[in-house]
Structure formats: structure tokens, C-alpha cells
PDB file of N, CA and C in Angstrom:
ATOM      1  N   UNK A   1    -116.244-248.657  34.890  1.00  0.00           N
ATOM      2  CA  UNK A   1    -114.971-248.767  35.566  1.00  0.00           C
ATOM      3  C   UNK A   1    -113.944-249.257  34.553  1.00  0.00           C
ATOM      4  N   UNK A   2    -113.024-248.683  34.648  1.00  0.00           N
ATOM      5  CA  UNK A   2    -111.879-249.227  33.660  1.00  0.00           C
ATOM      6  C   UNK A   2    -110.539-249.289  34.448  1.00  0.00           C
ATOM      7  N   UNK A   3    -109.513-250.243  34.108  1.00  0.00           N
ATOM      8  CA  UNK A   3    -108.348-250.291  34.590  1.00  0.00           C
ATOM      9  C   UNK A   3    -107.195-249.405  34.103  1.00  0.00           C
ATOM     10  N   UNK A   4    -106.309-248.842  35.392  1.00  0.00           N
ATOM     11  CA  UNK A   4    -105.739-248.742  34.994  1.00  0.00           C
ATOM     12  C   UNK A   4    -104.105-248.679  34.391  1.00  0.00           C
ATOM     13  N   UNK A   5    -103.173-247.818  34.515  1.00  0.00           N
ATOM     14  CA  UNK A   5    -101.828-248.964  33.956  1.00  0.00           C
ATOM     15  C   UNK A   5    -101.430-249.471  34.912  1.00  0.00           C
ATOM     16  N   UNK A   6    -101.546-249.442  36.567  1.00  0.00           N
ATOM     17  CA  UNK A   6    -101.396-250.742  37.256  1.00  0.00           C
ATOM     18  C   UNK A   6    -102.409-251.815  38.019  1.00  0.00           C
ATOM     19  N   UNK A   7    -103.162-251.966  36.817  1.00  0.00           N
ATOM     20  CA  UNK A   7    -104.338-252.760  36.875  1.00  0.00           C
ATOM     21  C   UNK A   7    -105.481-252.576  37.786  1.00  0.00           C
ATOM     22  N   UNK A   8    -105.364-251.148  38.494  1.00  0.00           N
ATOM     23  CA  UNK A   8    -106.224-251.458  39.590  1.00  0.00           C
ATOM     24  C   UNK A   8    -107.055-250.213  38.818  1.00  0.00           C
ATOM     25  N   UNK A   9    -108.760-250.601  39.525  1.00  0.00           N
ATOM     26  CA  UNK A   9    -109.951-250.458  38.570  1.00  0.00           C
ATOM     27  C   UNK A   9    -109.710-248.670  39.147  1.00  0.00           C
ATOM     28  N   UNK A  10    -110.187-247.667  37.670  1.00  0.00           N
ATOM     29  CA  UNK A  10    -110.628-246.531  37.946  1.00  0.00           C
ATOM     30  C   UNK A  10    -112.170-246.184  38.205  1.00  0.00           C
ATOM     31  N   UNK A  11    -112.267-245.486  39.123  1.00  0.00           N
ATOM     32  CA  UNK A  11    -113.918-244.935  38.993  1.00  0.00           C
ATOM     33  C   UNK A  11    -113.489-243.512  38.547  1.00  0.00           C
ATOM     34  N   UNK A  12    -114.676-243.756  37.355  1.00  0.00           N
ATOM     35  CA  UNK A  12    -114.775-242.300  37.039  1.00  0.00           C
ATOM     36  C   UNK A  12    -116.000-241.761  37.410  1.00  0.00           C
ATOM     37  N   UNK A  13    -116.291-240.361  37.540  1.00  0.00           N
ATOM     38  CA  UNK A  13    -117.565-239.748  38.319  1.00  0.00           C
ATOM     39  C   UNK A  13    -118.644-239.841  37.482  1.00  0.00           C
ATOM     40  N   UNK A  14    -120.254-239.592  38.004  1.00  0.00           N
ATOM     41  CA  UNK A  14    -121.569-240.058  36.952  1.00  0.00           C
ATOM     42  C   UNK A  14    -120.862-238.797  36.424  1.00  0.00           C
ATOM     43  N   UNK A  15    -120.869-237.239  36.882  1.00  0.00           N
ATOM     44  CA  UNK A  15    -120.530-236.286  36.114  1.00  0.00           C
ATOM     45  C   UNK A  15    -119.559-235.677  36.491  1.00  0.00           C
ATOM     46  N   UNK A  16    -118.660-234.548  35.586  1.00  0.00           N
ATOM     47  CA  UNK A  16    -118.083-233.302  36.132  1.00  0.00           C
ATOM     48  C   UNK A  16    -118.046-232.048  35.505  1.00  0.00           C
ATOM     49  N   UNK A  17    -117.556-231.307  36.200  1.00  0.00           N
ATOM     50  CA  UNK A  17    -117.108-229.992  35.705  1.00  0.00           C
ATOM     51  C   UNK A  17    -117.193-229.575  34.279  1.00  0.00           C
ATOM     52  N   UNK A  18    -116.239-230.293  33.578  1.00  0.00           N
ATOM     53  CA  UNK A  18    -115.203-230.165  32.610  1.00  0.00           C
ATOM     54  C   UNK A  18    -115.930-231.175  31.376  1.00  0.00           C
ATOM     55  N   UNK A  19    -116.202-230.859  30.367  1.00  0.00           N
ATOM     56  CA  UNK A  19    -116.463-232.273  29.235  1.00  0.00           C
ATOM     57  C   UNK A  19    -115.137-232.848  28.840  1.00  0.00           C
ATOM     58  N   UNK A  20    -115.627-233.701  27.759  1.00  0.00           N
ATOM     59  CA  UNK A  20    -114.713-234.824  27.744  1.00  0.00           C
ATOM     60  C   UNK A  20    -113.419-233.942  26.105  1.00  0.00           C
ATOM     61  N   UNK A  21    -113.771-232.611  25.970  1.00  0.00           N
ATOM     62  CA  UNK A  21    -113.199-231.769  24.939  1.00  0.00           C
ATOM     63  C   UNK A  21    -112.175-231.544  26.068  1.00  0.00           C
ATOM     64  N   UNK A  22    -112.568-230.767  27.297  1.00  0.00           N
ATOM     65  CA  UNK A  22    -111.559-230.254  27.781  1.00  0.00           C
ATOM     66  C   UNK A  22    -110.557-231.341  28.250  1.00  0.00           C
ATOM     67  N   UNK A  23    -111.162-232.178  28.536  1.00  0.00           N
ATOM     68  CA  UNK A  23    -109.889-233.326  29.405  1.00  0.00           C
ATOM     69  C   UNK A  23    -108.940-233.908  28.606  1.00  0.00           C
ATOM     70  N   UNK A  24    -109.609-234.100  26.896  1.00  0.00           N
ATOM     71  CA  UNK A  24    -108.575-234.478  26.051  1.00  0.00           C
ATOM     72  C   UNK A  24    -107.519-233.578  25.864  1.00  0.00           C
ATOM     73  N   UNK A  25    -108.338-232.376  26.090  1.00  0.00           N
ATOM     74  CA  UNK A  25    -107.284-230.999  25.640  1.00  0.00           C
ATOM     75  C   UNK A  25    -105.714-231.001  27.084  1.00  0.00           C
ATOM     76  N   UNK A  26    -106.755-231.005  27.888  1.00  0.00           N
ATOM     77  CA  UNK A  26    -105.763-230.989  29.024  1.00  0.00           C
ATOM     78  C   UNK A  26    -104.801-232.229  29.153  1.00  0.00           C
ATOM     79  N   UNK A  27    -105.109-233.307  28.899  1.00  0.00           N
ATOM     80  CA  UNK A  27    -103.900-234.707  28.844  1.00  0.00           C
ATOM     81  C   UNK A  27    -103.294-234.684  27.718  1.00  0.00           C
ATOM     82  N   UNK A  28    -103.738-233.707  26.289  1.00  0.00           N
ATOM     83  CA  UNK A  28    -103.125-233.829  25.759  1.00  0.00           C
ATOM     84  C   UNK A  28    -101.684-232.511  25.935  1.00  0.00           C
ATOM     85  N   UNK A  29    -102.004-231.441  26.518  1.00  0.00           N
ATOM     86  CA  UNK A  29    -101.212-230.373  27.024  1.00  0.00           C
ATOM     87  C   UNK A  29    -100.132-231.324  27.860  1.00  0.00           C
ATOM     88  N   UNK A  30    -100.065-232.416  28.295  1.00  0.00           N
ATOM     89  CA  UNK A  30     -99.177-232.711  29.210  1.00  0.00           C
ATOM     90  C   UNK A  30     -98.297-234.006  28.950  1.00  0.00           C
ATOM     91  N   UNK A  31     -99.097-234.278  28.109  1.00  0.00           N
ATOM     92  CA  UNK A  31     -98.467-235.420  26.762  1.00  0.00           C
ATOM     93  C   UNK A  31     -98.826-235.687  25.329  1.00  0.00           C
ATOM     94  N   UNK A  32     -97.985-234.454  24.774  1.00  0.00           N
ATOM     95  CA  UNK A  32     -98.677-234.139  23.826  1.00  0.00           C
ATOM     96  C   UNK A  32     -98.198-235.455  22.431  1.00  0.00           C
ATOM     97  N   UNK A  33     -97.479-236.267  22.713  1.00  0.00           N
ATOM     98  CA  UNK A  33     -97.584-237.027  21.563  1.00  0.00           C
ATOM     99  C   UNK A  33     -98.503-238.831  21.962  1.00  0.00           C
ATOM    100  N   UNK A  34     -98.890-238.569  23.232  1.00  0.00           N
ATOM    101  CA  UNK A  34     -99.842-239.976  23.349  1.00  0.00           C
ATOM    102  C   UNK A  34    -100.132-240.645  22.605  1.00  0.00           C
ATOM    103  N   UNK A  35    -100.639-241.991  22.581  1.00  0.00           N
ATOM    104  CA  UNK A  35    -101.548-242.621  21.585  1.00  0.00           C
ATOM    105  C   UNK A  35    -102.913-242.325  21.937  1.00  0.00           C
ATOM    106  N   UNK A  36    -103.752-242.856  21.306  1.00  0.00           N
ATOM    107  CA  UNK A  36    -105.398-242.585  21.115  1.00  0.00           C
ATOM    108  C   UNK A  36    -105.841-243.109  22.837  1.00  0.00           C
ATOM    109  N   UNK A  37    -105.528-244.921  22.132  1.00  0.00           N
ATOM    110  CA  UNK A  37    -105.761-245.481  23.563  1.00  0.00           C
ATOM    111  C   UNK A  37    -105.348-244.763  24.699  1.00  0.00           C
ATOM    112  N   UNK A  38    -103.908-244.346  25.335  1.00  0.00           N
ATOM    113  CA  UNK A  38    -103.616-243.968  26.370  1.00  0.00           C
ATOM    114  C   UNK A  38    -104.678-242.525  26.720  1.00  0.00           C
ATOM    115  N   UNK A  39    -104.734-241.522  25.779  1.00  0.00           N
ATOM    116  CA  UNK A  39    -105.711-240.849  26.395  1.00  0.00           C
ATOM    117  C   UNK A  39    -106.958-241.032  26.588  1.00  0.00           C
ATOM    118  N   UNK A  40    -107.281-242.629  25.539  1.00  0.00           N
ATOM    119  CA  UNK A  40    -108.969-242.673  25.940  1.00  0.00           C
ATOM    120  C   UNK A  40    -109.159-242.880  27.457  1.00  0.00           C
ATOM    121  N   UNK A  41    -107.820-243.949  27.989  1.00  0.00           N
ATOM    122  CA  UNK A  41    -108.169-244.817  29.160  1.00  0.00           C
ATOM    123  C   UNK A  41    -108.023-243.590  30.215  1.00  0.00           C
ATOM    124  N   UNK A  42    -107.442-242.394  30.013  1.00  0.00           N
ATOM    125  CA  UNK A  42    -107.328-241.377  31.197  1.00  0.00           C
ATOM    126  C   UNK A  42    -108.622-240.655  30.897  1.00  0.00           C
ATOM    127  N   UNK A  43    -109.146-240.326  30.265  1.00  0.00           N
ATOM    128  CA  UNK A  43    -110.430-239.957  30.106  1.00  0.00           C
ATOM    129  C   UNK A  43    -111.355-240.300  30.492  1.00  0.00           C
ATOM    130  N   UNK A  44    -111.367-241.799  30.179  1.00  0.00           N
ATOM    131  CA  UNK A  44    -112.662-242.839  30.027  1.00  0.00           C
ATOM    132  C   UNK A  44    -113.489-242.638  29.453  1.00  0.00           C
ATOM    133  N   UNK A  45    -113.030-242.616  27.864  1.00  0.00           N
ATOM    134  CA  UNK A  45    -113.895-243.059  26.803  1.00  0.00           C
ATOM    135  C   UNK A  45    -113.438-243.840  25.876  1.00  0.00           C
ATOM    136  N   UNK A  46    -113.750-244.207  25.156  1.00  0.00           N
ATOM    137  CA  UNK A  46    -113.235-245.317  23.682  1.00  0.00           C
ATOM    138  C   UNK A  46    -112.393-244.149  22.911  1.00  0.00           C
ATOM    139  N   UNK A  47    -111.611-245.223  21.875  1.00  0.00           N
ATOM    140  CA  UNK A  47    -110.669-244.394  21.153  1.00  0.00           C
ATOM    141  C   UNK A  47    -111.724-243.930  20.162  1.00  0.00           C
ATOM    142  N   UNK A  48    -112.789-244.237  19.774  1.00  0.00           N
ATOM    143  CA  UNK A  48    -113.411-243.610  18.852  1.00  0.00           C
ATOM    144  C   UNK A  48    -113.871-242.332  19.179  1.00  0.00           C
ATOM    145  N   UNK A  49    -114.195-242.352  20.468  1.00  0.00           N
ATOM    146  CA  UNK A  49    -114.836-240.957  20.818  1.00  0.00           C
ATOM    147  C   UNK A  49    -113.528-239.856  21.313  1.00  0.00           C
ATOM    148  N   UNK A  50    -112.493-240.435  20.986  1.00  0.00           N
ATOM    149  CA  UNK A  50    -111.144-239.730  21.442  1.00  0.00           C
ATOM    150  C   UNK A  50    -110.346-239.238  20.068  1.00  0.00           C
ATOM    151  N   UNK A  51    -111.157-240.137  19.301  1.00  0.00           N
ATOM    152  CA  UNK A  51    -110.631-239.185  17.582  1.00  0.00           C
ATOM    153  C   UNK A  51    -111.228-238.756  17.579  1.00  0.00           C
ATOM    154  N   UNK A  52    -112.720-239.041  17.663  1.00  0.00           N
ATOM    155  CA  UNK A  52    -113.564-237.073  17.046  1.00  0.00           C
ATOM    156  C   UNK A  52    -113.814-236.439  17.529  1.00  0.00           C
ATOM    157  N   UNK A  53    -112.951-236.356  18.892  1.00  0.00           N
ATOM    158  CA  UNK A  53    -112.541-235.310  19.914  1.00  0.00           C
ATOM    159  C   UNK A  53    -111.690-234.721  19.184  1.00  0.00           C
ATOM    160  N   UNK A  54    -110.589-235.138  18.948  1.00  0.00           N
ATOM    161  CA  UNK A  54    -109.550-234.748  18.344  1.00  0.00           C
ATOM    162  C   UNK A  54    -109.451-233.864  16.750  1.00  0.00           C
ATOM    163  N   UNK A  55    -110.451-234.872  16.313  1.00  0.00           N
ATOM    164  CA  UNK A  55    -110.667-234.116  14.363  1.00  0.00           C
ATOM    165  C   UNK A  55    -111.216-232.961  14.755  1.00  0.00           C
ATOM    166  N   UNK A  56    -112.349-233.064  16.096  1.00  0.00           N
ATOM    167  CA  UNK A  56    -113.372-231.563  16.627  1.00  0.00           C
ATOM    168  C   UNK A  56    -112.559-230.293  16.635  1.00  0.00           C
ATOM    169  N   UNK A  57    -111.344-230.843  17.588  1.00  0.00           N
ATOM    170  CA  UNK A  57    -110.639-229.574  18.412  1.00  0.00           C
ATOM    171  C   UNK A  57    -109.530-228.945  16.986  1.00  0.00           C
ATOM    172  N   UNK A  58    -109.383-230.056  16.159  1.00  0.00           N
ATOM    173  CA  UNK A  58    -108.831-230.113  14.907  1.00  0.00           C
ATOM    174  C   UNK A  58    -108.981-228.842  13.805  1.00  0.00           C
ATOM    175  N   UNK A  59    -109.999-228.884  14.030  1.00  0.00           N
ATOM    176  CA  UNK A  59    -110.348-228.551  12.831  1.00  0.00           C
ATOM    177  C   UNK A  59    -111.616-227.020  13.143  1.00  0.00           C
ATOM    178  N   UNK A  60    -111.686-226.836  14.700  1.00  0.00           N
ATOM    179  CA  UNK A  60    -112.253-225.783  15.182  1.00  0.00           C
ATOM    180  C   UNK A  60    -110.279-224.837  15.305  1.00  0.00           C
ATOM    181  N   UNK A  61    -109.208-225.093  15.469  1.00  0.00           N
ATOM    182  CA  UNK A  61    -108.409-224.638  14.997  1.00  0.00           C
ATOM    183  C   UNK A  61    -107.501-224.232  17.087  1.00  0.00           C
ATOM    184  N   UNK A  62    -108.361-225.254  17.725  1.00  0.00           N
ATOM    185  CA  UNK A  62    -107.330-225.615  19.162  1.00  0.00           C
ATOM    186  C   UNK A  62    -105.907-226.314  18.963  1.00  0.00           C
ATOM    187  N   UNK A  63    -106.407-227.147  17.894  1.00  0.00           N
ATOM    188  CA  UNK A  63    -105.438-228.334  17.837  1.00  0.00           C
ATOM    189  C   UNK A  63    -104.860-228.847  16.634  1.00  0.00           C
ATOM    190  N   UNK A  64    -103.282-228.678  16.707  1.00  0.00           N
ATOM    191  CA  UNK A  64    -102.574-229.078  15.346  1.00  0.00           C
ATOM    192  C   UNK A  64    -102.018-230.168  15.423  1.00  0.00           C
ATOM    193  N   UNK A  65    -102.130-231.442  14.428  1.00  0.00           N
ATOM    194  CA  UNK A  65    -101.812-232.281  14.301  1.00  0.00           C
ATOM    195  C   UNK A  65    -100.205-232.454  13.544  1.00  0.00           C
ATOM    196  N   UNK A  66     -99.329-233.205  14.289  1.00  0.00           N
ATOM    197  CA  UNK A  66     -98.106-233.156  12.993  1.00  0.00           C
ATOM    198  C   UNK A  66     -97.545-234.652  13.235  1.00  0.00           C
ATOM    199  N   UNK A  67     -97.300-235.096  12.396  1.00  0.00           N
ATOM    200  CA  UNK A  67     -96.374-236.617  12.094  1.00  0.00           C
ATOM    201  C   UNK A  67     -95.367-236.404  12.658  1.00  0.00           C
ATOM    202  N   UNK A  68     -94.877-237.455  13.554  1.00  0.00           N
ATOM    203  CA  UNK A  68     -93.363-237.554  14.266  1.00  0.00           C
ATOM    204  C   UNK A  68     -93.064-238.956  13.586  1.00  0.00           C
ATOM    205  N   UNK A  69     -92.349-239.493  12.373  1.00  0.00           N
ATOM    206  CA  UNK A  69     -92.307-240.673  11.700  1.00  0.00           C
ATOM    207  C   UNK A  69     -93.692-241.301  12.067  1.00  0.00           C
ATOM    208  N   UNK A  70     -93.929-242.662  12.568  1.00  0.00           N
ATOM    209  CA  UNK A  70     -94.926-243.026  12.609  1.00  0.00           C
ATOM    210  C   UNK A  70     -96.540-242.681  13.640  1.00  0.00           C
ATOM    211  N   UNK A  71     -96.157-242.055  14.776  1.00  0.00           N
ATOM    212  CA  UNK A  71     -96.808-241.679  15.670  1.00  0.00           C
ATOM    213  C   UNK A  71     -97.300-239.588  15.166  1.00  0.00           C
ATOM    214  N   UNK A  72     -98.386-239.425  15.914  1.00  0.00           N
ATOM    215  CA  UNK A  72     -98.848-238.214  15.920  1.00  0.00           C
ATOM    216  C   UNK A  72     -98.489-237.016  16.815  1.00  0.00           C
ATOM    217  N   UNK A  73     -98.601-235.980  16.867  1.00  0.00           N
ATOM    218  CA  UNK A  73     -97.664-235.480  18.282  1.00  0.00           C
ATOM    219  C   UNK A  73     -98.579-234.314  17.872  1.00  0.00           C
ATOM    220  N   UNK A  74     -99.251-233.505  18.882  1.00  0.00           N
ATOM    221  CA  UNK A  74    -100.396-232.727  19.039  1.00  0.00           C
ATOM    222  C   UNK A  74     -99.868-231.584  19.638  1.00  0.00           C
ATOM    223  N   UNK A  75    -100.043-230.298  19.032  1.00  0.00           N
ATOM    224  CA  UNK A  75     -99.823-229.004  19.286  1.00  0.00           C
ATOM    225  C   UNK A  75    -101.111-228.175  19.777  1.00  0.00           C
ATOM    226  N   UNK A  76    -100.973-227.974  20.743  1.00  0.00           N
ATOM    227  CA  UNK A  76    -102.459-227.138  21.467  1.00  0.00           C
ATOM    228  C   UNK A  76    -102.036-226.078  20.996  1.00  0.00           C
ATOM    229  N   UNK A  77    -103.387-225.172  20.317  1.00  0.00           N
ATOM    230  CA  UNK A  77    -103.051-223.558  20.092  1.00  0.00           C
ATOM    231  C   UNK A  77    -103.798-222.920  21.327  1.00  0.00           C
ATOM    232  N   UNK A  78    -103.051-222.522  22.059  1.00  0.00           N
ATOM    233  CA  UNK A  78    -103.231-222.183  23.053  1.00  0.00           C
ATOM    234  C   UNK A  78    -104.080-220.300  23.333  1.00  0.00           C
ATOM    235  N   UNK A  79    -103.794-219.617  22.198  1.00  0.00           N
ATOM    236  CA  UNK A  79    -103.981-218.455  21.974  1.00  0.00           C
ATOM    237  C   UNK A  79    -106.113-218.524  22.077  1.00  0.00           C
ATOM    238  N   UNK A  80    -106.458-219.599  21.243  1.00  0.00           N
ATOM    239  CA  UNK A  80    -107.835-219.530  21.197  1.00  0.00           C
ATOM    240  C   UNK A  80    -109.073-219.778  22.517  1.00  0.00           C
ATOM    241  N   UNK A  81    -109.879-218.749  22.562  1.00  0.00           N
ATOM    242  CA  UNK A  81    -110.871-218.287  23.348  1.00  0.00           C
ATOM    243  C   UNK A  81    -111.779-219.934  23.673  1.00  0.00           C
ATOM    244  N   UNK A  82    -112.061-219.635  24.708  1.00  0.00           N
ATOM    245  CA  UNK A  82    -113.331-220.698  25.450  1.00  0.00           C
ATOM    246  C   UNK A  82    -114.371-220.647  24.619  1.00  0.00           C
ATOM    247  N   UNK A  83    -115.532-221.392  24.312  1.00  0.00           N
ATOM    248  CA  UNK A  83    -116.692-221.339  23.088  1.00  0.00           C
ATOM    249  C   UNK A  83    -117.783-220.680  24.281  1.00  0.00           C
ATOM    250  N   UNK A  84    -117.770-221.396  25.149  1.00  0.00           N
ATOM    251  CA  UNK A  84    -119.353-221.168  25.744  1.00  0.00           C
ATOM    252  C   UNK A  84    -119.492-219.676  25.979  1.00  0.00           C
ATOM    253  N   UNK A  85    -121.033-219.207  26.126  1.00  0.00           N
ATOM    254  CA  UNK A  85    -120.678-217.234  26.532  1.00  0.00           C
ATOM    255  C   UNK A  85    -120.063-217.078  27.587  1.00  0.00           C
ATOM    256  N   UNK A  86    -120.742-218.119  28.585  1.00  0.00           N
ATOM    257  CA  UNK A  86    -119.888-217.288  29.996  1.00  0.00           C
ATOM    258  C   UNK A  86    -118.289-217.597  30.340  1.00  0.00           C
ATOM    259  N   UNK A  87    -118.030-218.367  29.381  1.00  0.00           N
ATOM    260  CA  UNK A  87    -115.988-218.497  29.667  1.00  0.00           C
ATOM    261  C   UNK A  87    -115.629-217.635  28.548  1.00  0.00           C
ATOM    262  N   UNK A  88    -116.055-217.728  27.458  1.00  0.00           N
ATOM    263  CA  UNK A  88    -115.602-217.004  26.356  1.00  0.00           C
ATOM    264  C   UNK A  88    -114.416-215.526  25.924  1.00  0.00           C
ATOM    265  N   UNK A  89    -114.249-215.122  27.423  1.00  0.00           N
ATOM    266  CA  UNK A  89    -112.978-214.248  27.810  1.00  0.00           C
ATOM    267  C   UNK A  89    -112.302-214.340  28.390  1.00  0.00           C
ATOM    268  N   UNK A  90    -112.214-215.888  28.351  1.00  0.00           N
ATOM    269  CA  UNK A  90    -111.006-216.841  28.593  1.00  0.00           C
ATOM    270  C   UNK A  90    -110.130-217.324  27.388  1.00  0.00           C
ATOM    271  N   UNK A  91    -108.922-217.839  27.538  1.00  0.00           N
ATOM    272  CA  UNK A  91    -108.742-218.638  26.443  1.00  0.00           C
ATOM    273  C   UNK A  91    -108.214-220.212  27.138  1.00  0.00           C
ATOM    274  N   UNK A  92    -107.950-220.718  25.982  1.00  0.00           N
ATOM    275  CA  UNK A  92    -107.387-221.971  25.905  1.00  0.00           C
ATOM    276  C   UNK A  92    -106.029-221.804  27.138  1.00  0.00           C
ATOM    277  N   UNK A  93    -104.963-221.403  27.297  1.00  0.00           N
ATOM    278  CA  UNK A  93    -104.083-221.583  28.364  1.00  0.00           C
ATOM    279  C   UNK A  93    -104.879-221.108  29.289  1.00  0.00           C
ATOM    280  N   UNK A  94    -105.776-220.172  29.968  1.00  0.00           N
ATOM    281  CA  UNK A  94    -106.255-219.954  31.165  1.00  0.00           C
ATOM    282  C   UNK A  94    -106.264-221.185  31.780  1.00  0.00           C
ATOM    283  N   UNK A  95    -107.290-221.644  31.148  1.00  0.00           N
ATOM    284  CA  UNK A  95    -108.178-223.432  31.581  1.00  0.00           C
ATOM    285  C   UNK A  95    -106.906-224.229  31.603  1.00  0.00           C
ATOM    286  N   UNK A  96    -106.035-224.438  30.526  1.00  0.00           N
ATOM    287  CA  UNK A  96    -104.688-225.273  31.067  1.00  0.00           C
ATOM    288  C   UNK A  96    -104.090-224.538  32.531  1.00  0.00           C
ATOM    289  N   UNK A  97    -103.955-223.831  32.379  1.00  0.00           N
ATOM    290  CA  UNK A  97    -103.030-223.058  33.415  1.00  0.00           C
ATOM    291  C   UNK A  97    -103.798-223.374  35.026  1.00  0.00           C
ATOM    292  N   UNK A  98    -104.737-223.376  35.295  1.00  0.00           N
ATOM    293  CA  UNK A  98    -105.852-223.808  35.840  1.00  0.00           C
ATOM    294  C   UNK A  98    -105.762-224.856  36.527  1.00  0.00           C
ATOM    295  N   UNK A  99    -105.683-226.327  35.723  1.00  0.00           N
ATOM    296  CA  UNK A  99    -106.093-227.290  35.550  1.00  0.00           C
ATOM    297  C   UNK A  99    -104.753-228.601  35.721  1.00  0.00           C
ATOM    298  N   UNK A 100    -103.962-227.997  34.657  1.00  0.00           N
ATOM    299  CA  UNK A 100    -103.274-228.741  34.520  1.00  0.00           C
ATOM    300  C   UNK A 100    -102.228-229.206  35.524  1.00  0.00           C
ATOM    301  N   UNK A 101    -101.818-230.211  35.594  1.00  0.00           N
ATOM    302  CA  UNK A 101    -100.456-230.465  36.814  1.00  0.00           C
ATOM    303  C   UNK A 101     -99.204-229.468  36.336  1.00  0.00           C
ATOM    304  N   UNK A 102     -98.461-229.281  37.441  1.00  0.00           N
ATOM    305  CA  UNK A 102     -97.269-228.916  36.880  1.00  0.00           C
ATOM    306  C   UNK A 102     -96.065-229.521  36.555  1.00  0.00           C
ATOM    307  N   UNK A 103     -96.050-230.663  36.975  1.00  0.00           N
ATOM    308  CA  UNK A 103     -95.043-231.558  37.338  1.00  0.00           C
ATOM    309  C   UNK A 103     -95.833-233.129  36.821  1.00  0.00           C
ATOM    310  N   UNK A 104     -96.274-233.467  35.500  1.00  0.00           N
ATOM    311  CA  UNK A 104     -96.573-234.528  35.601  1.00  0.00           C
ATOM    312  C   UNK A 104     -96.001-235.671  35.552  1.00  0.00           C
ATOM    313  N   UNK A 105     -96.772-236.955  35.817  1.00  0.00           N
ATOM    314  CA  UNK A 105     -95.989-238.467  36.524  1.00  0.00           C
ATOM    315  C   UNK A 105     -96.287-238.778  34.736  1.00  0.00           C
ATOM    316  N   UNK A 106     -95.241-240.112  34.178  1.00  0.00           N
ATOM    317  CA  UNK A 106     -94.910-240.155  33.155  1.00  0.00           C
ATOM    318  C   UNK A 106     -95.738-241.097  33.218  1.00  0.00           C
ATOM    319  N   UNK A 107     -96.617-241.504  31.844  1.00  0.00           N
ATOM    320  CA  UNK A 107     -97.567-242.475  31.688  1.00  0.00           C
ATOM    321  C   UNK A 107     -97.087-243.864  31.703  1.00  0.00           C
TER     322      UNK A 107
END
């Protein structure tokens, strides 16, 4: 259980759907210059496992990293295909498009 920004405790599920690649992908589609922390705590995982989420999606070529002065600000390439076989003629915006809010509440 973790808190959250108005202190009251989150449950997150034993499992879901979606791994913890896609959910970074998707919070990061909707705030794309976050800090580490803020997307670990919407996730619910540690910031460690929320950078090598990030170097993963990085460097498999989902996700571009660029400097905004001191903070990071994350570019989803949206053009690239799902990995697994059976999504795999999907891409990356399907699953956003999907998934994502349209209208999101500001962190």
C-alpha cells in the first residue's frame, strides 16, 4: 500500500492486465515531463525500477529522452509495434489510445 498525494493509502491489485512497461509508458503519455518519484508512486514501484523501465523503453527505441534545463521530459515514439506475438499488430498509440484518459487531472 502506498500513499497517495492526498495522503490517503492506495491499493494496488496482486495483478493486472498491463505490466509495469506499459503503465510507465501510459503516465508517461500524459505527463510527459514527471519526475521518477511521481511516476513510481502512480505505478507502485520504486524509482529504481522506474529508471530501468525507462533506460528499457529507452533504448528498445519507444522512448526519447531530452533535457528541459534541469528536469527530463520524455517523448513516446508512438509509431512502434507491441513486442508480444499476439499484440504485435498493434502499435504503441493503439494501447495509448485505449487506455489512456482523455482529459487528465494534474498531478
Amino acid at each position: 500500500m502506498t500513499m497517495g498525494t492526498n495522503t490517503e493509502p492506495t491499493q494496488f491489485p496482486e495483478w493486472t492486465f498491463l505490466t509495469n512497461h506499459a503503465h510507465v509508458l501510459i503516465f508517461l503519455s500524459q505527463w510527459p515531463d514527471a519526475l521518477l518519484r511521481e511516476i513510481a508512486a502512480a505505478v507502485g514501484i520504486t524509482e529504481r525500477a522506474v529508471q530501468r523501465i525507462i533506460g528499457e523503453l529507452e533504448s528498445s527505441g519507444y522512448l526519447v529522452r531530452e533535457r528541459d534545463g534541469r528536469r527530463n521530459r520524455y517523448v513516446i515514439r508512438k509509431e512502434g509495434m507491441l513486442r508480444h506475438p499476439l499484440e504485435r499488430h498493434r502499435s504503441v498509440e493503439a494501447l495509448l489510445n485505449l487506455v489512456a484518459k482523455t482529459d487528465p487531472e494534474p498531478l
